[in-house]
C-alpha atoms as a PDB file:
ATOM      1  CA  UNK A   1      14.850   6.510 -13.593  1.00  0.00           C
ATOM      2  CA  UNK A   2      11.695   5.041 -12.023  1.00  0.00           C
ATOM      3  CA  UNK A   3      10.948   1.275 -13.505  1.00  0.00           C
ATOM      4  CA  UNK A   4       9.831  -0.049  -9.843  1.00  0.00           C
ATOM      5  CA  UNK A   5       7.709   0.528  -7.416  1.00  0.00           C
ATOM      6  CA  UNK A   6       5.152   0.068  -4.101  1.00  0.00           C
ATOM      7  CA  UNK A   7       2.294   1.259  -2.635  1.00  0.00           C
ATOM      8  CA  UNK A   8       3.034   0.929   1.328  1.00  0.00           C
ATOM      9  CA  UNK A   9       1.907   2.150   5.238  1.00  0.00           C
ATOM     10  CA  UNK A  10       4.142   4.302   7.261  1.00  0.00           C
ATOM     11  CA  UNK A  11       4.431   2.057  10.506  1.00  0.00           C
ATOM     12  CA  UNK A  12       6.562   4.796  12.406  1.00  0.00           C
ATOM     13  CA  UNK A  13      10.240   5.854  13.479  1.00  0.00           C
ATOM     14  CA  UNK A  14      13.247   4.029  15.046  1.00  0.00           C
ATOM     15  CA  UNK A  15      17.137   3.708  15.117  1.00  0.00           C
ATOM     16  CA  UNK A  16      19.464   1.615  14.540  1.00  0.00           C
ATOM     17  CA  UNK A  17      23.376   1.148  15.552  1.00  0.00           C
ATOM     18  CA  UNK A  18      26.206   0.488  13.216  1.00  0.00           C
ATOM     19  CA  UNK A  19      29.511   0.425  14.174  1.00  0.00           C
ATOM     20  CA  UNK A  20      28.879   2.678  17.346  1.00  0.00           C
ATOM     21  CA  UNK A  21      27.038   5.271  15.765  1.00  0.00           C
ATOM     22  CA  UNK A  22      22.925   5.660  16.211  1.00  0.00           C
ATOM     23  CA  UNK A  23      21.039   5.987  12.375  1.00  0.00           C
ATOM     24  CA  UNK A  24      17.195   7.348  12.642  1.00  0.00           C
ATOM     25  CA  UNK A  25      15.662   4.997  10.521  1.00  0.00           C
ATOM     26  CA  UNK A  26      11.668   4.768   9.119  1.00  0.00           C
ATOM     27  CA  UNK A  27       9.634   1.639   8.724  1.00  0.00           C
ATOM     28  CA  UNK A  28       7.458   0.799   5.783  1.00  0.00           C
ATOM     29  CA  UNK A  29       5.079  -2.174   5.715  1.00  0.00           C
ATOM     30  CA  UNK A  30       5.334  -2.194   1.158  1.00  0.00           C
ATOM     31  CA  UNK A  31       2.739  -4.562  -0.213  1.00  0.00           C
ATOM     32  CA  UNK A  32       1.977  -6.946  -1.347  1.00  0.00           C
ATOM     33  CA  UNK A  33       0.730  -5.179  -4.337  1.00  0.00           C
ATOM     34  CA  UNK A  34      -1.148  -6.370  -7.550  1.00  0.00           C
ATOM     35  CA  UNK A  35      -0.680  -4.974 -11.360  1.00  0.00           C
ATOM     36  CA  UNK A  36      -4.144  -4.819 -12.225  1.00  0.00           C
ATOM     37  CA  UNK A  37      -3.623  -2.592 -15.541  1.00  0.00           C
ATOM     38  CA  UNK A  38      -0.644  -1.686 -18.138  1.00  0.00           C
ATOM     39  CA  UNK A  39      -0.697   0.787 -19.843  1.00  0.00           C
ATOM     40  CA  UNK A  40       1.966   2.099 -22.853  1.00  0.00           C
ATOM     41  CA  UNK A  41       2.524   4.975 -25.355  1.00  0.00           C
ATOM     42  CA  UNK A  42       1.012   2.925 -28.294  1.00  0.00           C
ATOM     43  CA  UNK A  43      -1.964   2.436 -25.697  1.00  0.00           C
ATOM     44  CA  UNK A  44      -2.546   5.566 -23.601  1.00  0.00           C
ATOM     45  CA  UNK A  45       0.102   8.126 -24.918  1.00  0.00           C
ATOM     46  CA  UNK A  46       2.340   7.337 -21.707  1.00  0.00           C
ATOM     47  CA  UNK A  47       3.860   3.859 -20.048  1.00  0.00           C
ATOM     48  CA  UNK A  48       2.422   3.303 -16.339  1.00  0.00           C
ATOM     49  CA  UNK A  49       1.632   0.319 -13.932  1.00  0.00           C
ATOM     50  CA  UNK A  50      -1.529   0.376 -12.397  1.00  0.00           C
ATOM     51  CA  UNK A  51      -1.335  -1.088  -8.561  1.00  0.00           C
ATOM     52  CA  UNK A  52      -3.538  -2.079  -5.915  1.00  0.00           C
ATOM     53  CA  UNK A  53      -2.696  -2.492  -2.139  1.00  0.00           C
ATOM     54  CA  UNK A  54      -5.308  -3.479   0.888  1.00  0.00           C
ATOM     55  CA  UNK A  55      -8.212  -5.995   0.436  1.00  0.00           C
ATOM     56  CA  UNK A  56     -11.530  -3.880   0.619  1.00  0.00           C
ATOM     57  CA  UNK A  57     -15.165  -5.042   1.241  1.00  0.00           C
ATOM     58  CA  UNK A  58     -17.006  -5.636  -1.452  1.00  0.00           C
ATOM     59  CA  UNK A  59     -19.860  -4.244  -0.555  1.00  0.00           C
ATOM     60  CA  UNK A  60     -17.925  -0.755  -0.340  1.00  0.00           C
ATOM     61  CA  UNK A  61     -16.562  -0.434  -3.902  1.00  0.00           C
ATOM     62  CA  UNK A  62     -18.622   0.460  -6.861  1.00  0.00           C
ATOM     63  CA  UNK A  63     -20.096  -1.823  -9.523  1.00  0.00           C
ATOM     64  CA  UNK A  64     -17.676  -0.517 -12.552  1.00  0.00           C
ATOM     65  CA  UNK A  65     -14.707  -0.937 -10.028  1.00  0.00           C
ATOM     66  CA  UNK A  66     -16.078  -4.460  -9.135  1.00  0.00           C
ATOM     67  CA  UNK A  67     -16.197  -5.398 -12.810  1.00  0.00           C
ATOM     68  CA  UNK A  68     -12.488  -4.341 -13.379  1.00  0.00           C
ATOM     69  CA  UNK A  69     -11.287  -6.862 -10.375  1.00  0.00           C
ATOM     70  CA  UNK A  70     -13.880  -9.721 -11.464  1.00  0.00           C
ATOM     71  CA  UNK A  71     -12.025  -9.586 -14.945  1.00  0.00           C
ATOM     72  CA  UNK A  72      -8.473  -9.831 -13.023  1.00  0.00           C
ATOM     73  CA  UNK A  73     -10.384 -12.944 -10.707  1.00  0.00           C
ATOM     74  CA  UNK A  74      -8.783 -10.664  -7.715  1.00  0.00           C
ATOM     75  CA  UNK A  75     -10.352  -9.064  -4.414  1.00  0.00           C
ATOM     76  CA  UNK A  76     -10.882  -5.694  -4.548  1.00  0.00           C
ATOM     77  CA  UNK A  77      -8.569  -3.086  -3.294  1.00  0.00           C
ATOM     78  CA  UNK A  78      -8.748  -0.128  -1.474  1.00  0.00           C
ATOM     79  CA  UNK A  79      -6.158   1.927  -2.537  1.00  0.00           C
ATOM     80  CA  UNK A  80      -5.395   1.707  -6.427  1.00  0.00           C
ATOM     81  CA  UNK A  81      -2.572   4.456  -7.554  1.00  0.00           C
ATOM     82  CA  UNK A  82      -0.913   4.629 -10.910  1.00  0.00           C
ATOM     83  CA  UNK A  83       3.207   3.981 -11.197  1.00  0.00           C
ATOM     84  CA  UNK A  84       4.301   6.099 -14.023  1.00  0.00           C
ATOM     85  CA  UNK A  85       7.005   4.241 -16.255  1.00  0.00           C
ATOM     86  CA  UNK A  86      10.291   5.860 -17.393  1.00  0.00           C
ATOM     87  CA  UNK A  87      11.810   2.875 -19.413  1.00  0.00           C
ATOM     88  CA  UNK A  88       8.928   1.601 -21.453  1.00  0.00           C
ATOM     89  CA  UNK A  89      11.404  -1.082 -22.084  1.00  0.00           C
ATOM     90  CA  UNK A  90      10.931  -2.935 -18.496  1.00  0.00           C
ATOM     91  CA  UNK A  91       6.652  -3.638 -19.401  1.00  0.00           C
ATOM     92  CA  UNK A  92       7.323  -6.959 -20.716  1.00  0.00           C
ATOM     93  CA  UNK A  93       8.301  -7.703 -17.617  1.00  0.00           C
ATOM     94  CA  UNK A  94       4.927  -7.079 -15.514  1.00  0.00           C
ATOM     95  CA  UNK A  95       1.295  -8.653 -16.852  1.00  0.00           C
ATOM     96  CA  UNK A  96      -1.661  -8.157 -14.935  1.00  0.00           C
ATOM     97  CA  UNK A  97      -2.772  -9.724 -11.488  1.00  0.00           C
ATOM     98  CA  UNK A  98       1.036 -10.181 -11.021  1.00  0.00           C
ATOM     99  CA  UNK A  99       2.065  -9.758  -7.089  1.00  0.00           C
ATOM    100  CA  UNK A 100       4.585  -7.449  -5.872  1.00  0.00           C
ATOM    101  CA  UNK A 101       6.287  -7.756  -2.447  1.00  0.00           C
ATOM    102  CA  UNK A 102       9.306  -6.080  -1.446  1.00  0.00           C
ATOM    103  CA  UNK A 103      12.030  -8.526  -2.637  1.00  0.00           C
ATOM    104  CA  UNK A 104      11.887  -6.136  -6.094  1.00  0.00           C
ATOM    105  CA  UNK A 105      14.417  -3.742  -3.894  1.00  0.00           C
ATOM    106  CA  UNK A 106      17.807  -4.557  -2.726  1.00  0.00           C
ATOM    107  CA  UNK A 107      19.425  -3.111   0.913  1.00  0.00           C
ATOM    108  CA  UNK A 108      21.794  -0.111  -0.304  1.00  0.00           C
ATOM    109  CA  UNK A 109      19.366   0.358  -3.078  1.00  0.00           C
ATOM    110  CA  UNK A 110      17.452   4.163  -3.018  1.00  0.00           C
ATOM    111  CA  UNK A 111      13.905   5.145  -3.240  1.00  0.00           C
ATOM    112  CA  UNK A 112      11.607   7.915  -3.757  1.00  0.00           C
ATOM    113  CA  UNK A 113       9.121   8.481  -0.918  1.00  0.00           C
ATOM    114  CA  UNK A 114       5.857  10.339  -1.623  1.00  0.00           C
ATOM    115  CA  UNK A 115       3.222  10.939   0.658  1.00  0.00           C
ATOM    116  CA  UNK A 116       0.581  13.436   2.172  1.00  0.00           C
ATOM    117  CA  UNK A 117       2.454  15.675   5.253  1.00  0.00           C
ATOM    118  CA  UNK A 118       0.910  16.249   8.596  1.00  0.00           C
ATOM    119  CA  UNK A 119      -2.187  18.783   8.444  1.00  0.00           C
ATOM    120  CA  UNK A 120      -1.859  21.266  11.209  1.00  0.00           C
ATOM    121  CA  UNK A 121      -4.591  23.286  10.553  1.00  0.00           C
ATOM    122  CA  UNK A 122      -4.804  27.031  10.715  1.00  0.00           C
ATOM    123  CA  UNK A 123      -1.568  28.528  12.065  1.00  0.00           C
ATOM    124  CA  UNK A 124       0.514  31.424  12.374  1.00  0.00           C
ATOM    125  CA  UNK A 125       3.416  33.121  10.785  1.00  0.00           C
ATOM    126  CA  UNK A 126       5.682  32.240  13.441  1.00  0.00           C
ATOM    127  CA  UNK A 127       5.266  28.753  13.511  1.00  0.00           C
ATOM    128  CA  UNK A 128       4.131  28.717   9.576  1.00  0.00           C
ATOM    129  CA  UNK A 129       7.420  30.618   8.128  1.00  0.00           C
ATOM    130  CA  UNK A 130       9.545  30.700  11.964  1.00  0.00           C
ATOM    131  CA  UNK A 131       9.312  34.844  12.054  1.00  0.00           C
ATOM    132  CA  UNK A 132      11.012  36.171  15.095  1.00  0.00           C
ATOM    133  CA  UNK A 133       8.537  37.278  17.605  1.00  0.00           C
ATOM    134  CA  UNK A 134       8.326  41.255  18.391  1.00  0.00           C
ATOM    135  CA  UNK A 135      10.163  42.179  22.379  1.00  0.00           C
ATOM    136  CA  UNK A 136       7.944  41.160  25.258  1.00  0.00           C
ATOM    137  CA  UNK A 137       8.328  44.122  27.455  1.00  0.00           C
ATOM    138  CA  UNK A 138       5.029  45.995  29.225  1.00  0.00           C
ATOM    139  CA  UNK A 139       5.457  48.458  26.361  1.00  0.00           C
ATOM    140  CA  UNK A 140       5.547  45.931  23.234  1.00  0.00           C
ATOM    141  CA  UNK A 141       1.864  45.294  21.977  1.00  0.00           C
ATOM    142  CA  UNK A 142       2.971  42.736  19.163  1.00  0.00           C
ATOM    143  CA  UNK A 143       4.608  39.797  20.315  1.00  0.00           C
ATOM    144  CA  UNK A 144       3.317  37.898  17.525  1.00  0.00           C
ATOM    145  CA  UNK A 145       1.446  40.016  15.454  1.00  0.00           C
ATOM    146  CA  UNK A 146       1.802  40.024  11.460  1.00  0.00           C
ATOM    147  CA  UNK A 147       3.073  43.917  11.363  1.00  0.00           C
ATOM    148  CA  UNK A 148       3.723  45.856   7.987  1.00  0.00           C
ATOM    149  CA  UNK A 149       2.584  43.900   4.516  1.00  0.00           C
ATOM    150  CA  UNK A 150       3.068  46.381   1.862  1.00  0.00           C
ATOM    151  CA  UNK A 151       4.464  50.088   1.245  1.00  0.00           C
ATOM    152  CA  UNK A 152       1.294  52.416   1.074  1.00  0.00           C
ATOM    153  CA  UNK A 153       1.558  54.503  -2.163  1.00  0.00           C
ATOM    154  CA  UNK A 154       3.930  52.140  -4.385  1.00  0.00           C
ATOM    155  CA  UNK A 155       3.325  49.787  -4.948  1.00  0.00           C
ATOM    156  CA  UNK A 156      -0.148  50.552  -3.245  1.00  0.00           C
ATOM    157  CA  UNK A 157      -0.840  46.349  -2.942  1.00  0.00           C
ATOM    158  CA  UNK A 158       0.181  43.390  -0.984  1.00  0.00           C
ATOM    159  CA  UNK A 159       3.104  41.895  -2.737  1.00  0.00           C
ATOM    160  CA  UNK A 160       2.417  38.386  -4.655  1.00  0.00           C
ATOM    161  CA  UNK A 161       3.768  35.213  -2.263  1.00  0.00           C
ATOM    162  CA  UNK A 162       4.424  37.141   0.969  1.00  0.00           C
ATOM    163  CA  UNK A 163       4.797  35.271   4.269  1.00  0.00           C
ATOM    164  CA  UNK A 164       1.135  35.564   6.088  1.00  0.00           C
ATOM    165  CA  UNK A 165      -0.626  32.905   8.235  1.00  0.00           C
ATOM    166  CA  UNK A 166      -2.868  30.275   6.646  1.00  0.00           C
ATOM    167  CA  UNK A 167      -3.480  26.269   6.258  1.00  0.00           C
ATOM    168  CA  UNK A 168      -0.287  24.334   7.098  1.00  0.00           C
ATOM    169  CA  UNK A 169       0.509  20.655   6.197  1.00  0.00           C
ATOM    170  CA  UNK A 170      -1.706  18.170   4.328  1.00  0.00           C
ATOM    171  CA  UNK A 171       0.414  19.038   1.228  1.00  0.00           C
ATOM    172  CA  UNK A 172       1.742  15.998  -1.048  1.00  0.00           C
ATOM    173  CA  UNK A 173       5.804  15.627  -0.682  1.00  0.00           C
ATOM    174  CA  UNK A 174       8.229  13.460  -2.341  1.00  0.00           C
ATOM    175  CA  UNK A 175      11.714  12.910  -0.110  1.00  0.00           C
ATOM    176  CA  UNK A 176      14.077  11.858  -2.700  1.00  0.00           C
ATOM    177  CA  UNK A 177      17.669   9.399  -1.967  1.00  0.00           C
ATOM    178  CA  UNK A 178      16.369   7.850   0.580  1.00  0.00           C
ATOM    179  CA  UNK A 179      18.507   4.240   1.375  1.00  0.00           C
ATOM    180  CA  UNK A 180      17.094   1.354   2.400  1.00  0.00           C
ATOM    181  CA  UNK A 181      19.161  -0.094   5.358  1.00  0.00           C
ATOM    182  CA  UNK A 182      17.325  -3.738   5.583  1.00  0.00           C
ATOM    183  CA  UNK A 183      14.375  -5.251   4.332  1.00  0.00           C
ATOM    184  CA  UNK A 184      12.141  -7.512   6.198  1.00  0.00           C
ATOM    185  CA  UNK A 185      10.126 -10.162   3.084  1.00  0.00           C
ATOM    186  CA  UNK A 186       8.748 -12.242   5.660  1.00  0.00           C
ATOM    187  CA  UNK A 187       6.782  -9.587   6.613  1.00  0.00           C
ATOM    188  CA  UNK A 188       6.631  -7.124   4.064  1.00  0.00           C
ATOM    189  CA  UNK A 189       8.607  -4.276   5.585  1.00  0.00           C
ATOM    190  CA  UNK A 190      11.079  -1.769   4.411  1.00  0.00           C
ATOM    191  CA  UNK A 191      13.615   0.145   7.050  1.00  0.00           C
ATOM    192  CA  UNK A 192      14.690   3.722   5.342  1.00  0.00           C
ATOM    193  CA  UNK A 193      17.769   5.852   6.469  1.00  0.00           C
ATOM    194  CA  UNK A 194      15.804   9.265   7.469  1.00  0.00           C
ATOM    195  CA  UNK A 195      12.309  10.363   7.457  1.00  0.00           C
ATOM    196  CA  UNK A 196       9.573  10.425   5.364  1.00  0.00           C
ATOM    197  CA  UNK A 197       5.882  12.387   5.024  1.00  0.00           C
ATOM    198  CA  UNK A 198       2.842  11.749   6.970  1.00  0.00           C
ATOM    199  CA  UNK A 199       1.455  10.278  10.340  1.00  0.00           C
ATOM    200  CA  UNK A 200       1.512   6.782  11.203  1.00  0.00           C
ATOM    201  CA  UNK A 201      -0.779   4.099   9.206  1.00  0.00           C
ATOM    202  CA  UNK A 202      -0.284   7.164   6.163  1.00  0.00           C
ATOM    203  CA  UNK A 203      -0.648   5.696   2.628  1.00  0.00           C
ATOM    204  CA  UNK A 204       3.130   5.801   0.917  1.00  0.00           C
ATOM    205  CA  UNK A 205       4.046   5.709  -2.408  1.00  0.00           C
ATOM    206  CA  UNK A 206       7.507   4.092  -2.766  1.00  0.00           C
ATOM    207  CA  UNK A 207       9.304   4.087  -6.187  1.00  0.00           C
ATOM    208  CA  UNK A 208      13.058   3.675  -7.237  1.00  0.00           C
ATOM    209  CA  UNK A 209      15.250   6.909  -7.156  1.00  0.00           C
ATOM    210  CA  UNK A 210      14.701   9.219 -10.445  1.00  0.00           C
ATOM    211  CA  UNK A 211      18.555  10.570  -9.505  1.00  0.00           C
ATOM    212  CA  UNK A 212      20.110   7.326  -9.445  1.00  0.00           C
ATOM    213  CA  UNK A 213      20.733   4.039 -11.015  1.00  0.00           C
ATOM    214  CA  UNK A 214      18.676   0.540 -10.590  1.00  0.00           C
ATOM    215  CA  UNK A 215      17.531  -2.819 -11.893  1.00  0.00           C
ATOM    216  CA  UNK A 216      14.586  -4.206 -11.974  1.00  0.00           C
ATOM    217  CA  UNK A 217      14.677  -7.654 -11.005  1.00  0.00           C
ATOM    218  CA  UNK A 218      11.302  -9.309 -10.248  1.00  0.00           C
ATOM    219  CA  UNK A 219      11.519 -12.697  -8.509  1.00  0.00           C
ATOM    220  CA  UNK A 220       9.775 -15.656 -10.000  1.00  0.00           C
ATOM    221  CA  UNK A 221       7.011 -16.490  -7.789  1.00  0.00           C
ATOM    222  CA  UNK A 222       6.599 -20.550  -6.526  1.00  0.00           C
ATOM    223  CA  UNK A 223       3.011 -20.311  -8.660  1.00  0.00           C
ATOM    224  CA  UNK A 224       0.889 -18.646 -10.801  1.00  0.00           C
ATOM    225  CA  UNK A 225      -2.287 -17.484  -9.338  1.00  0.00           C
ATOM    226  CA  UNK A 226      -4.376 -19.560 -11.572  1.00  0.00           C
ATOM    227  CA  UNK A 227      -2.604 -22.597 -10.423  1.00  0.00           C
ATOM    228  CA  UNK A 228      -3.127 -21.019  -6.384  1.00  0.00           C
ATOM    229  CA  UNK A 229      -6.591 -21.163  -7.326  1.00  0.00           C
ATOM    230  CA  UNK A 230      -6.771 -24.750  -8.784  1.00  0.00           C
ATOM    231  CA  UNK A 231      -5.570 -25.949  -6.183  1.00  0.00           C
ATOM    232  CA  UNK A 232      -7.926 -23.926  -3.499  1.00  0.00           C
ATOM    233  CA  UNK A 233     -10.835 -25.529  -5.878  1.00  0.00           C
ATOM    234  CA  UNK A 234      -9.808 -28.770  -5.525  1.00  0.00           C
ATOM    235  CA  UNK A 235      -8.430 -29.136  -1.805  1.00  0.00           C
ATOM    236  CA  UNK A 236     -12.360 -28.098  -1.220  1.00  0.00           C
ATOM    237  CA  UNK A 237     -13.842 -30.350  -3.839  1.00  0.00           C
ATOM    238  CA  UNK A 238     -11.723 -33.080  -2.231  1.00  0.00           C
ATOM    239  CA  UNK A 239     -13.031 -32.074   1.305  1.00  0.00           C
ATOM    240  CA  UNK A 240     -16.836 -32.273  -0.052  1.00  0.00           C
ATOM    241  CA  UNK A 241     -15.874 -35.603  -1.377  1.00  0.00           C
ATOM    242  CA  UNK A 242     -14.460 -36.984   2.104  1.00  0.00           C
ATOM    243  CA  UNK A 243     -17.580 -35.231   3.747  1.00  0.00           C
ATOM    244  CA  UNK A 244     -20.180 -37.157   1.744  1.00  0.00           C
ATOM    245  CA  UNK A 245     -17.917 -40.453   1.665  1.00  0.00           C
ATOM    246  CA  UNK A 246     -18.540 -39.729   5.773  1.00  0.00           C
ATOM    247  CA  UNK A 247     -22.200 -39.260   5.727  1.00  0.00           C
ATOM    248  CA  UNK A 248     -22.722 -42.169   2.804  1.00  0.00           C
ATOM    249  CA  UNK A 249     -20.570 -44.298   5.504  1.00  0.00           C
ATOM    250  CA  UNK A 250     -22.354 -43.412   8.495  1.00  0.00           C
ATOM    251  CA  UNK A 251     -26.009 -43.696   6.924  1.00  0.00           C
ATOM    252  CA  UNK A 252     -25.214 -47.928   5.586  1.00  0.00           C
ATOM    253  CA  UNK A 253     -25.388 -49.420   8.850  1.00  0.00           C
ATOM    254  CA  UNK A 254     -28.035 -47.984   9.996  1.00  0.00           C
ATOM    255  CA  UNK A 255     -30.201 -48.869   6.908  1.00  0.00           C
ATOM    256  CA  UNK A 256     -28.470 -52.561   7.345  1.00  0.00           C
ATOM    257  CA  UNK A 257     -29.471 -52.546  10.912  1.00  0.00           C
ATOM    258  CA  UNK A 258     -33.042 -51.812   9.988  1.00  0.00           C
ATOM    259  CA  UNK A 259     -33.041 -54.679   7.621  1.00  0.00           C
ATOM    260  CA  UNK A 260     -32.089 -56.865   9.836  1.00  0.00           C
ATOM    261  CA  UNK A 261     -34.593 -55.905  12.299  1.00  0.00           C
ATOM    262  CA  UNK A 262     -37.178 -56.176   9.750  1.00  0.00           C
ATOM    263  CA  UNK A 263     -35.753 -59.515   8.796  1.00  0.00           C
ATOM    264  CA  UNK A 264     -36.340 -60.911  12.590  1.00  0.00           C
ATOM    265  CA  UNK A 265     -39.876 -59.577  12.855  1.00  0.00           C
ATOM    266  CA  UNK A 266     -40.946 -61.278   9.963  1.00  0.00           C
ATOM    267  CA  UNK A 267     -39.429 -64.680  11.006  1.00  0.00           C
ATOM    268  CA  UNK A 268     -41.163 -64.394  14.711  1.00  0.00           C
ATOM    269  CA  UNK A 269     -44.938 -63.299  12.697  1.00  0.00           C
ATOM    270  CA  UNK A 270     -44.422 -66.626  10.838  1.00  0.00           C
ATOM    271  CA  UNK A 271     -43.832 -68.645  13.851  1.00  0.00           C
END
């Protein structure tokens, strides 16, 4: 049941040794992410978490988009994907602008990977499907060629689904049961047991297993984000005020020192 999840970067492959015994493993740098909308069955006909992952430019996101984050007082994000809800029971627990980092999954917990596969462009049926390639003899003249696709007078048409070449990759998969073996919330990474879809630096969605039990258990952060912001304002209302103290400092003896120069020339014109 999926109540959880990330929006994360495939960083690449490695392995790991337990007790003697080598495990391929994945990395996964998961969030931080931000809720930015909720949405329920009273609401939309359907529970989901809207997220957002990777600070973007605001000069390259639209003014409607723009709008939506200015609301939230967040930066705006690059990638935004939707988290649909099984347990409409759990949405209490999120509100928006909330932060999500990888502490809300446990090692020995599993996960749903989905992501966009490798695109290998136009290939053909023997690497596509793996036929078996025709004998290579002087004789043979199709090593790799396509042969026979369809009986001639019945059923006088190419059968629906057969194996031909065309496009390969760049199709969205989902690897299911996938553990995670550590978890890294310093810096926001998640090691997987196996392997997951897509090239390095691919965008990941990571969500708890649909085929097998978990909790959601969202740590309580050190402060809100208001308060984060408060306290930016007035660390640099603070500064100003030292700066100006400073300058207010630095400008009274000179203006004393002029006096005082003044002071003298008048006494020596009266002499």
């Amino acid at each position: 049941m999926v109540i959880k999840g990330l929006i994360g970067k495939k960083i690449g492959m490695t392995q790991i040794y337990k007790e003697g015994t080598a495990i391929p493993v994945t990395v996964i740098q998961a969030g931080p992410c931000y809720v930015l909308e909720i949405k329920s069955q009273q609401s939309h006909g359907y529970s989901s978490i809207k997220l957002g992952y990777e600070t973007a430019k605001e000069n390259r996101v639209t003014k409607p988009v723009k709008g939506m984050f200015k609301k939230l007082k967040l930066r705006p994000f690059k990638y935004i994907r939707e988290l649909r809800i099984d347990d409409e029971g759990v949405l209490n627990k999120y509100f928006p602008g909330q932060e999500l980092k990888v502490d809300i999954f446990d090692i020995g917990e599993y996960i749903d990977v989905t992501g966009n596969s490798k695109g290998k462009g136009f290939q053909g049926g023997v690497k596509r499907w793996g036929w078996h390639i025709g004998p290579r003899s002087h004789g043979s003249k199709s090593h790799r060629a396509i042969g026979s696709v369809g009986a001639s007078s019945d059923p006088s048409r190419v059968w629906k689904g057969l194996h031909m070449a065309g496009h390969e990759g760049d199709e969205t998969i989902t690897v299911q049961n996938l553990e995670i073996v550590d978890i890294d919330v310093e810096h926001n990474l998640i090691v997987v047991k196996g392997a997951v879809p897509g090239a390095r630096n691919s965008i990941l969605m990571i969500r708890s297993a649909k085929k097998k039990p978990s909790q959601l258990v969202i740590p309580e952060p050190k402060q809100d984000l208001q308060q984060e912001s408060t306290q930016e304002i007035e660390q640099t209302q603070g500064a100003q005020i030292e700066t100006e103290e400073n300058i207010q400092s630095e400008q009274k003896p000179t203006e004393t020192n002029e006096k005082k120069g003044n002071e003298s020339r008048e006494t020596e014109s009266q002499n």
